[in-house]
PDB file of N, CA and C in Angstrom:
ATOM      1  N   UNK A   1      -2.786 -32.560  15.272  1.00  0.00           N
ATOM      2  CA  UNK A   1      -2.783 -31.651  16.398  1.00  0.00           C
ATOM      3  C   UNK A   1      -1.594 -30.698  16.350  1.00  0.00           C
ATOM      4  N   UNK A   2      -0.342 -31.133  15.218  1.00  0.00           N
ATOM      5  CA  UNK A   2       0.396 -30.058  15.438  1.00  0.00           C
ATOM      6  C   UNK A   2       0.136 -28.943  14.476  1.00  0.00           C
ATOM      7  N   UNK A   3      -0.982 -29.149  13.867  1.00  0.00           N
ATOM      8  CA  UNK A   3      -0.799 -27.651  13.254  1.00  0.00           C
ATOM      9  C   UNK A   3      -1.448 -27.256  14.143  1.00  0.00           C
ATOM     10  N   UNK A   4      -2.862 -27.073  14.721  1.00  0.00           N
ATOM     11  CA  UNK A   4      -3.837 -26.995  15.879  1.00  0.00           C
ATOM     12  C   UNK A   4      -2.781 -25.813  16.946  1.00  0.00           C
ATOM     13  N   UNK A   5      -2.347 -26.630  17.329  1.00  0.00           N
ATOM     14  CA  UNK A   5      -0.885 -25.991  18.083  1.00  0.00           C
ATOM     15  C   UNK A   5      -0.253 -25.072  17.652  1.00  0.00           C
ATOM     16  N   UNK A   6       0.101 -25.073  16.827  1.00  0.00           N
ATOM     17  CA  UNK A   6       0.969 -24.035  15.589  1.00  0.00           C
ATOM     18  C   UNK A   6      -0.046 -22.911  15.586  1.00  0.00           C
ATOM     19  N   UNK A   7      -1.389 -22.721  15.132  1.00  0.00           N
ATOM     20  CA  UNK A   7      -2.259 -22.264  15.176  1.00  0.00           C
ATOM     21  C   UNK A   7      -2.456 -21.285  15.809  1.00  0.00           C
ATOM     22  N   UNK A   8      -2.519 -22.365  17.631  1.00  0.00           N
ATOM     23  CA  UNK A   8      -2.865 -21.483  18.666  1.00  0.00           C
ATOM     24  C   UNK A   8      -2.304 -20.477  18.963  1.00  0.00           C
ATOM     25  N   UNK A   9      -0.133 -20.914  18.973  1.00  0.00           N
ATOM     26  CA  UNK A   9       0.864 -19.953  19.505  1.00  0.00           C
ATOM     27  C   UNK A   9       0.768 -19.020  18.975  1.00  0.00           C
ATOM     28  N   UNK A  10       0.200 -18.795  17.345  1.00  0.00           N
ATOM     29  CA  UNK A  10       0.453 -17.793  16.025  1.00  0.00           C
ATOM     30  C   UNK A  10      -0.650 -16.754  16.724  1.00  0.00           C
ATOM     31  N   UNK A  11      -1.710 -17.184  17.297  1.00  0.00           N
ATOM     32  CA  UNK A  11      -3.078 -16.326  17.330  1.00  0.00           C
ATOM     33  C   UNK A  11      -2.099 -15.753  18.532  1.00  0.00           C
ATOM     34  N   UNK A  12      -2.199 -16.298  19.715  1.00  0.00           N
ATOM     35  CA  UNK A  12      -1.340 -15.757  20.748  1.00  0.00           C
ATOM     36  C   UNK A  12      -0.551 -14.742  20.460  1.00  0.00           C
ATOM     37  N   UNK A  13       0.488 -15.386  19.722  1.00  0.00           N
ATOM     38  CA  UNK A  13       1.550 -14.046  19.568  1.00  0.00           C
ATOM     39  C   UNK A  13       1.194 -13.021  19.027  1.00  0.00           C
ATOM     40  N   UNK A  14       0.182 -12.818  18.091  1.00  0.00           N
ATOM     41  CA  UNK A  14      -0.365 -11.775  17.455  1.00  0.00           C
ATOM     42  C   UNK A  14      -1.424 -11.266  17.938  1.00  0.00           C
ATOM     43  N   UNK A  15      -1.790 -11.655  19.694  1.00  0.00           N
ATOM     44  CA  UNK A  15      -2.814 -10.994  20.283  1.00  0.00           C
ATOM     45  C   UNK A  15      -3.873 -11.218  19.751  1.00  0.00           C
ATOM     46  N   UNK A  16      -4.136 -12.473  18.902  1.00  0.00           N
ATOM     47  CA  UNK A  16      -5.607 -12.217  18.342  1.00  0.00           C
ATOM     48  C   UNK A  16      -6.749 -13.127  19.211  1.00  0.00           C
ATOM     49  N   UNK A  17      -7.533 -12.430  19.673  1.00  0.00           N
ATOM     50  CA  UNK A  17      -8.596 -13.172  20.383  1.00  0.00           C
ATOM     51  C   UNK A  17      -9.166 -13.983  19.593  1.00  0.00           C
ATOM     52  N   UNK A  18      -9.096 -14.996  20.941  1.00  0.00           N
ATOM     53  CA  UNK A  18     -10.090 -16.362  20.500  1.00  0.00           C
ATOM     54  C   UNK A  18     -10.198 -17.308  21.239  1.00  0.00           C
ATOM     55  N   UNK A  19     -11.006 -18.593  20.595  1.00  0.00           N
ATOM     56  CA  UNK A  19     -10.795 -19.606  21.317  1.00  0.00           C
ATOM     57  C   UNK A  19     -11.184 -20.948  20.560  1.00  0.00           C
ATOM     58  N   UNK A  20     -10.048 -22.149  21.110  1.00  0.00           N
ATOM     59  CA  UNK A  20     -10.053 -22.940  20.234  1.00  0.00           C
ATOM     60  C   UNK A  20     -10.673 -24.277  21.057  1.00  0.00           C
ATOM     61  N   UNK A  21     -11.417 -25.112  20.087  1.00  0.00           N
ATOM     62  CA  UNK A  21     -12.209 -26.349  20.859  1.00  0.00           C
ATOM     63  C   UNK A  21     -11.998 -27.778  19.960  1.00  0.00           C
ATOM     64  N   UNK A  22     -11.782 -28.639  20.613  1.00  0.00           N
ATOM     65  CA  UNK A  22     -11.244 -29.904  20.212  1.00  0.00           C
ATOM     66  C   UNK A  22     -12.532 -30.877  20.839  1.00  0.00           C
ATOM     67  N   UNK A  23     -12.953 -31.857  19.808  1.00  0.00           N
ATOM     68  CA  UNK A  23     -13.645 -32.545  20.170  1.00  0.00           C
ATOM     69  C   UNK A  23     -13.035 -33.985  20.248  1.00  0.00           C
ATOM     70  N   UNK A  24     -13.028 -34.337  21.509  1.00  0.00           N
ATOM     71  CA  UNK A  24     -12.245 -36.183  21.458  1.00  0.00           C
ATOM     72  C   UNK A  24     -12.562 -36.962  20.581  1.00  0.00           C
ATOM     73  N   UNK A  25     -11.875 -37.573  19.131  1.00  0.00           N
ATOM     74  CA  UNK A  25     -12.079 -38.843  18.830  1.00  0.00           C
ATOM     75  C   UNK A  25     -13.132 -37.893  17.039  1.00  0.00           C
ATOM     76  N   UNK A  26     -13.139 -36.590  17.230  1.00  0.00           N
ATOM     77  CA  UNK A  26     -13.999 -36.329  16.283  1.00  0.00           C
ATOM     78  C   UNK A  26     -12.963 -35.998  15.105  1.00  0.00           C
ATOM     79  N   UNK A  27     -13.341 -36.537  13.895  1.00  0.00           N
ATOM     80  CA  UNK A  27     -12.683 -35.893  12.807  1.00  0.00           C
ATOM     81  C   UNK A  27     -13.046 -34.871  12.017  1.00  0.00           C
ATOM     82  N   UNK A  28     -12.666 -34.434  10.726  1.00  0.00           N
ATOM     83  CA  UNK A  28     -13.050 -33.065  10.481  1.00  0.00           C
ATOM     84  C   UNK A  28     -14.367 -33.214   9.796  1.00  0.00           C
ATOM     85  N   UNK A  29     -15.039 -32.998   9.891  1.00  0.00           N
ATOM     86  CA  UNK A  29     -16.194 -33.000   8.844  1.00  0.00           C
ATOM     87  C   UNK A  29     -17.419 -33.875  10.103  1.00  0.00           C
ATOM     88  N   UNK A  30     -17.255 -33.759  11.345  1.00  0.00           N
ATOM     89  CA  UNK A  30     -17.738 -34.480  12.138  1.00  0.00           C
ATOM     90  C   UNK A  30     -19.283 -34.085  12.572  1.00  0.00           C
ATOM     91  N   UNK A  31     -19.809 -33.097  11.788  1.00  0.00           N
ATOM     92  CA  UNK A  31     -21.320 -32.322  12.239  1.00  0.00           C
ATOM     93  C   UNK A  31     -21.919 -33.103  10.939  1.00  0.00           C
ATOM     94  N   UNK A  32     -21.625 -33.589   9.434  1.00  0.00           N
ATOM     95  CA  UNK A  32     -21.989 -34.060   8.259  1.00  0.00           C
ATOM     96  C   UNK A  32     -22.718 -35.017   9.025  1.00  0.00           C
ATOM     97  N   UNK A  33     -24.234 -35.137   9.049  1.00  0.00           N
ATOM     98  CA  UNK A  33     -25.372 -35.336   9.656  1.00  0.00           C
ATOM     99  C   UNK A  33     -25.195 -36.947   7.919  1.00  0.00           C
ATOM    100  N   UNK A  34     -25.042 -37.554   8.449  1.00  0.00           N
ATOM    101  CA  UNK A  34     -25.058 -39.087   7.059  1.00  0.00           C
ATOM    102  C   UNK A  34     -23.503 -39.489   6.157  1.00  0.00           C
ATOM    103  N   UNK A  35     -22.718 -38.736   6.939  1.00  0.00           N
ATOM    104  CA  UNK A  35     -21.629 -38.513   6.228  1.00  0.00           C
ATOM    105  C   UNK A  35     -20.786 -39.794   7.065  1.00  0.00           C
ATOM    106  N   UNK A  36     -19.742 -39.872   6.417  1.00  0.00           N
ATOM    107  CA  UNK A  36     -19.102 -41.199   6.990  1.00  0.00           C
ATOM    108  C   UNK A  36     -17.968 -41.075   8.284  1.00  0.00           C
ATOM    109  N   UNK A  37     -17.954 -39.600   8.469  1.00  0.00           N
ATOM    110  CA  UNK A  37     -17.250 -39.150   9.797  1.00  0.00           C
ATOM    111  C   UNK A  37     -18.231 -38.670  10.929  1.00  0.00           C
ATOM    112  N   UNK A  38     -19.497 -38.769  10.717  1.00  0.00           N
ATOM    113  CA  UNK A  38     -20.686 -37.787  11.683  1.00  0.00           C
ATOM    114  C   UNK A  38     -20.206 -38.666  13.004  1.00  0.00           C
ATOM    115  N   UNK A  39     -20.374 -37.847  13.788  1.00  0.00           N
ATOM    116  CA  UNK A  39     -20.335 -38.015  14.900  1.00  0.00           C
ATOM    117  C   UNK A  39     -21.210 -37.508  16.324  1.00  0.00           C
ATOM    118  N   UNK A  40     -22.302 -38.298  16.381  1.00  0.00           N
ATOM    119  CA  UNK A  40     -23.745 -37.729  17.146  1.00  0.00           C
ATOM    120  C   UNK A  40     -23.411 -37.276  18.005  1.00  0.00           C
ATOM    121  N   UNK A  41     -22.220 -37.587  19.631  1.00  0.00           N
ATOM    122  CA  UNK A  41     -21.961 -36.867  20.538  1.00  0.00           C
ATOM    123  C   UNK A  41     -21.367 -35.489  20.347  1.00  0.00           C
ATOM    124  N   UNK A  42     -20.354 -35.445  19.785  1.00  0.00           N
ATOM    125  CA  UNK A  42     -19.428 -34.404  18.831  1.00  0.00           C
ATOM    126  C   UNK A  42     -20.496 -33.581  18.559  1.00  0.00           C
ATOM    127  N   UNK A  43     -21.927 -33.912  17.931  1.00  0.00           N
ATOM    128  CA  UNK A  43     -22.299 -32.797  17.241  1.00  0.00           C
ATOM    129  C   UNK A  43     -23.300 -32.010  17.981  1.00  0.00           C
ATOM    130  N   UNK A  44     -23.832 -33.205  18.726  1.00  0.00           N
ATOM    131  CA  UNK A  44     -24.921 -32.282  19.797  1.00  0.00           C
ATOM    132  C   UNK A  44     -23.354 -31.597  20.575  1.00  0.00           C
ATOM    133  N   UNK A  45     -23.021 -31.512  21.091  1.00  0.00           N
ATOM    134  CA  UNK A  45     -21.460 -30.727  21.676  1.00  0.00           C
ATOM    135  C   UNK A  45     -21.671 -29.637  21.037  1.00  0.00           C
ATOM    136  N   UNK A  46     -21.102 -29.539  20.175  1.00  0.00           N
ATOM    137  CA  UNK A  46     -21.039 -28.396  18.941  1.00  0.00           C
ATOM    138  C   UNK A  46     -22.087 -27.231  18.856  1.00  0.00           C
ATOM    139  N   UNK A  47     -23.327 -28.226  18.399  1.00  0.00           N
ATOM    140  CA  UNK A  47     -24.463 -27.147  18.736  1.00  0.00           C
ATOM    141  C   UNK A  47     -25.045 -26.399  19.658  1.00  0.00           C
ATOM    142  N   UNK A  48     -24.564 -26.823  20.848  1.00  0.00           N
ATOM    143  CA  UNK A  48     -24.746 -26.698  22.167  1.00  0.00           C
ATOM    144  C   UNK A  48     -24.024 -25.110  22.837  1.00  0.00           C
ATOM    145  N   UNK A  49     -22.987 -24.828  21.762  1.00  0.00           N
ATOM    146  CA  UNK A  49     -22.263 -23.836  21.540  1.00  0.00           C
ATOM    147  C   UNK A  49     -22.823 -22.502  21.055  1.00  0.00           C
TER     148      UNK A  49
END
């Protein structure tokens, strides 16, 4: 989470629009539909987007 953070302030300071979304408890690769991080709540979330 601290780069996440790092991230955010950098976009901020440089005015760059956006927006950032964190899913609880999800790791990276968390939409990999058989993969060993999938994560079914996380991903309906995601798509939902």
């Amino acid at each position: 989470m601290d780069q996440f953070a790092a991230l955010t302030n950098e976009l901020e300071s440089a005015g760059v629009p956006h927006e950032m979304i964190t899913y609880s408890g999800a790791q990276h690769a968390f939409t990999v539909f058989g993969g060993s991080r999938y994560q079914e709540a996380a991903d309906k979330k995601f798509w939902k987007r």
